[in-house]
Protein backbone atom coordinates (compact mmCIF):
# COMPACT_ATOMS: atom_id res chain seq x y z
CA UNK A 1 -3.88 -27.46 -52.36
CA UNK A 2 -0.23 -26.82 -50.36
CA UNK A 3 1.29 -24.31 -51.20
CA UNK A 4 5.19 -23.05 -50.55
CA UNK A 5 6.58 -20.08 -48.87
CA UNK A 6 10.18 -18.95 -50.11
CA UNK A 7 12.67 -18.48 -46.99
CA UNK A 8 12.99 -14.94 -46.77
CA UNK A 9 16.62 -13.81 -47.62
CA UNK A 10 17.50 -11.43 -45.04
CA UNK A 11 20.14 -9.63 -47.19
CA UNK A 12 17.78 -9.11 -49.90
CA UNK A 13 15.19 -8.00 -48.07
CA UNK A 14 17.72 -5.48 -45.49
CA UNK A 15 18.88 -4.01 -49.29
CA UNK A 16 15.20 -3.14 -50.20
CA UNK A 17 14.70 -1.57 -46.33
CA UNK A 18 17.46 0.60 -46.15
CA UNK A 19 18.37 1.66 -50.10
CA UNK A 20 19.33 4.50 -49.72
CA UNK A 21 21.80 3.77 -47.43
CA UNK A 22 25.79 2.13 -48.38
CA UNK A 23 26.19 -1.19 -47.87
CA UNK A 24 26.77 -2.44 -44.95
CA UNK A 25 24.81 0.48 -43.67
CA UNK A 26 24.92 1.00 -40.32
CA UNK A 27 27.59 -2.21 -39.52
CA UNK A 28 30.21 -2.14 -42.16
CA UNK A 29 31.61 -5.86 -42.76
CA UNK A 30 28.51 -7.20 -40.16
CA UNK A 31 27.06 -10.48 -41.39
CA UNK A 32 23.62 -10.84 -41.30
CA UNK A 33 23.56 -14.74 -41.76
CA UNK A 34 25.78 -15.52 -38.52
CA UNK A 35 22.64 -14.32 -36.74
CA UNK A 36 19.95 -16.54 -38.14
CA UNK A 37 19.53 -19.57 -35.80
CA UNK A 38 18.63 -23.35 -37.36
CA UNK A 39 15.07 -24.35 -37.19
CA UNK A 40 14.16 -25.52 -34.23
CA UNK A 41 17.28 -23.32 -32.40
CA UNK A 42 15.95 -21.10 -29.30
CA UNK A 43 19.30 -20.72 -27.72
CA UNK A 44 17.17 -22.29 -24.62
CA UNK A 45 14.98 -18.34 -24.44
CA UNK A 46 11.62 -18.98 -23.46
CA UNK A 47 9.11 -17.88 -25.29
CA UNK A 48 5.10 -16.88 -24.50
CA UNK A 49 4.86 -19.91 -26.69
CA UNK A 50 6.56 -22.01 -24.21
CA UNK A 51 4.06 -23.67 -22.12
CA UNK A 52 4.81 -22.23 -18.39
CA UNK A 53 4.02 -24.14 -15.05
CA UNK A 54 3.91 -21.90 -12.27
CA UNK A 55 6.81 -22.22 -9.77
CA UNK A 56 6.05 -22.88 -6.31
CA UNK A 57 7.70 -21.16 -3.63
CA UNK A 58 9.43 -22.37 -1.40
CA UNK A 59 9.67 -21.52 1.88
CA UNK A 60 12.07 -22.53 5.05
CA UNK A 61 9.70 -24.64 7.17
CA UNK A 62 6.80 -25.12 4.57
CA UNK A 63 4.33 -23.37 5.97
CA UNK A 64 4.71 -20.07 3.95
CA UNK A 65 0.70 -20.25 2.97
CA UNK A 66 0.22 -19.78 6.95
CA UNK A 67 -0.17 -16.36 8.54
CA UNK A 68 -0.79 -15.81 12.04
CA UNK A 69 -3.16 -13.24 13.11
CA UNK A 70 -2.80 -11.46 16.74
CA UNK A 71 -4.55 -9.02 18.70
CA UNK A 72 -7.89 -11.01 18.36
CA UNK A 73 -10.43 -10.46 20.76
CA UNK A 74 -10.76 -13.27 22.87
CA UNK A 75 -14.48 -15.04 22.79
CA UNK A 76 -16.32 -17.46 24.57
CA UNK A 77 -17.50 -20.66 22.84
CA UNK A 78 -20.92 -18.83 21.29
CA UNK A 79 -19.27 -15.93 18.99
CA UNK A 80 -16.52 -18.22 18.25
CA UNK A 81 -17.87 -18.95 15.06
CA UNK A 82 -18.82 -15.31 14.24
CA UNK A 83 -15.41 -14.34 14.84
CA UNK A 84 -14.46 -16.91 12.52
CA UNK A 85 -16.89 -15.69 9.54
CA UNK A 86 -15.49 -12.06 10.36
CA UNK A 87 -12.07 -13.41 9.94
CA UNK A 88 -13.10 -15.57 6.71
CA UNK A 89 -14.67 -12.13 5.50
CA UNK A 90 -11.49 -10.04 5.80
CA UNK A 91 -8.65 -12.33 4.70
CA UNK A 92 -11.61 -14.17 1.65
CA UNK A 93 -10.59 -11.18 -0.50
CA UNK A 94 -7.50 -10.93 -0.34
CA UNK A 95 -6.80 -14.26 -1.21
CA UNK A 96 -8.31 -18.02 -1.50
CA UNK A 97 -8.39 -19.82 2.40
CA UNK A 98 -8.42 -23.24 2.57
CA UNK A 99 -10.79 -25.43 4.04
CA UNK A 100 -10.36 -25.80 7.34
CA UNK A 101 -8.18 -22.75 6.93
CA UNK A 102 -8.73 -20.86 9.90
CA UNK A 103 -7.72 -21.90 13.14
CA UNK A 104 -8.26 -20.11 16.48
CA UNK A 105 -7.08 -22.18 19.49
CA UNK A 106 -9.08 -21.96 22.73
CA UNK A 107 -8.23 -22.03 25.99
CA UNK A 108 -9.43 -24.96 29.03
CA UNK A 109 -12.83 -22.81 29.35
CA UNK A 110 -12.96 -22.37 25.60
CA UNK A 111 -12.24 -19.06 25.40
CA UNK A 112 -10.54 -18.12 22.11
CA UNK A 113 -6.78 -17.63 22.81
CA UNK A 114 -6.51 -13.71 20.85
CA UNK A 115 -4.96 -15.24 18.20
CA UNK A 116 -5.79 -17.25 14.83
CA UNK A 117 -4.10 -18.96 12.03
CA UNK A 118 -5.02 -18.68 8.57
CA UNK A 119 -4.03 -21.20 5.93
CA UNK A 120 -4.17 -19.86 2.36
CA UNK A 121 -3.60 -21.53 -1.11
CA UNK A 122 -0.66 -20.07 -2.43
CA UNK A 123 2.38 -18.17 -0.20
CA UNK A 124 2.15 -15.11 -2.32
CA UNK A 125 -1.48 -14.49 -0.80
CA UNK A 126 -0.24 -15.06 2.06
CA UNK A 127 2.27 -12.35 1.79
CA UNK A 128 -0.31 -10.21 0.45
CA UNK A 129 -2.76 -10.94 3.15
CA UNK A 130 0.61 -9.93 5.95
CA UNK A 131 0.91 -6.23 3.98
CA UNK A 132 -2.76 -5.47 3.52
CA UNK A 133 -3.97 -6.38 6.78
CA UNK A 134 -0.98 -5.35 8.84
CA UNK A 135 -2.46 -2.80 11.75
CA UNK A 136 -5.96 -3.82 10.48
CA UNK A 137 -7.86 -1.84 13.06
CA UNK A 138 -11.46 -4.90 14.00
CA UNK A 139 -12.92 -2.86 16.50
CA UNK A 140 -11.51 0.28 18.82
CA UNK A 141 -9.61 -2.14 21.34
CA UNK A 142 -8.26 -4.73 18.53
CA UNK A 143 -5.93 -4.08 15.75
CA UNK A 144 -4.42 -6.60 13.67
CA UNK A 145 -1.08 -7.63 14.26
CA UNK A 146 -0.12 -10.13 11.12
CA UNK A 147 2.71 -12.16 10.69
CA UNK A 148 4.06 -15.23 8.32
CA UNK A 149 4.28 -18.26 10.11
CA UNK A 150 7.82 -18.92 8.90
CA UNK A 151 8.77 -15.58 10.50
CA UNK A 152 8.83 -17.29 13.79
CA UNK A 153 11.79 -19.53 13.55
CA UNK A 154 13.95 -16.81 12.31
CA UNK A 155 12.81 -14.48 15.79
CA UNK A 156 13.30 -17.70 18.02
CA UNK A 157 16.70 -17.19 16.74
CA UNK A 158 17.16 -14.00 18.04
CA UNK A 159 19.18 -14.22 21.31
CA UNK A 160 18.08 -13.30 24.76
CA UNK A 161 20.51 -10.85 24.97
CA UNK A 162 22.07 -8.28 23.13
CA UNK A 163 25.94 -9.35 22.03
CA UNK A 164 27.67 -6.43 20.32
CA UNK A 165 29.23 -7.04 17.35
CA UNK A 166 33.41 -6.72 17.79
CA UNK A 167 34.84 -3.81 16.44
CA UNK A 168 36.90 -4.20 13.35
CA UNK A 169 40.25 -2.37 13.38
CA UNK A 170 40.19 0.74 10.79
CA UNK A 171 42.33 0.13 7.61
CA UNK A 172 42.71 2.88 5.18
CA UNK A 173 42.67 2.09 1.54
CA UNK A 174 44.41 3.57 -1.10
CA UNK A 175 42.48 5.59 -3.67
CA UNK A 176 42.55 5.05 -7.18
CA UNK A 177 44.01 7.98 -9.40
């Protein structure tokens, strides 16, 4: 059994809201109908209806997922892994590490290098992994010093020397009355 709705007359039902009021009450010669869109019409305004994909961001070199962790102690071969687990410990609840997401590099007597890179899923852990961790203190001789991979390229472009920027001749401007 289908049943009908009526459309809804917006003047109608604005003259049974607001009867006490004049008409036109409170926009004198506004029009109600210019406002109602056709079926179907969004104007392009998402809605929480809208199905939403995530966007990705993006980063300069691609590796904005990566942080790099420094200040490590540096470990011989046997606590290598432990240092790893501690490592997988910390930055696991902050955010989701890959597999095979931690990297320390070791030296030609594999010795652990003091620092490590951490992969995570998503950039924006990442990033949140960089704030909270920042100064982490590990032990009394090691605190953390964290930083975004992609931060690098923009400090390799940092010149050797300081170059003072030229002055720019004064020019006074007129004010307005």
């Amino acid at each position: 059994m289908a049943t009908t709705v009526d459309a809804i007359d917006p003047l109608k039902l604005a003259a049974q809201l607001f009867r006490d009021q004049p008409a036109g009450f409170p926009f004198e010669g506004f029009d109600v109908e210019e406002l109602i869109l056709p079926d179907g019409d969004d104007m392009d305004i998402r809605s929480d209806e809208d199905e939403s994909e995530e966007e990705e961001l993006e980063t300069a070199s691609g590796f904005g997922s990566v942080i790099v962790v420094d200040n490590l102690p540096s470990v011989p071969e046997e606590k290598y892994e432990k240092l790893v687990n501690v490592l997988k410990k910390i930055y696991g609840q902050i955010g989701n590490i890959r597999d095979g997401g931690v990297y320390m590099p070791k030296d030609a007597n594999k010795v652990s290098k003091g620092y490590a890179f951490i992969e995570f899923s998503h950039p924006m852990e990442a990033q949140a992994a960089r704030a909270q961790t920042a100064g982490y203190q590990l032990d009394k001789n090691h605190r953390f010093n964290v930083t975004l991979f992609d931060d690098f390229e923009r400090y390799a472009r940092v010149p050797d020397e300081y170059v003072a920027p030229e002055d720019k001749a004064f020019a006074p401007q007129a004010r307005g009355a």
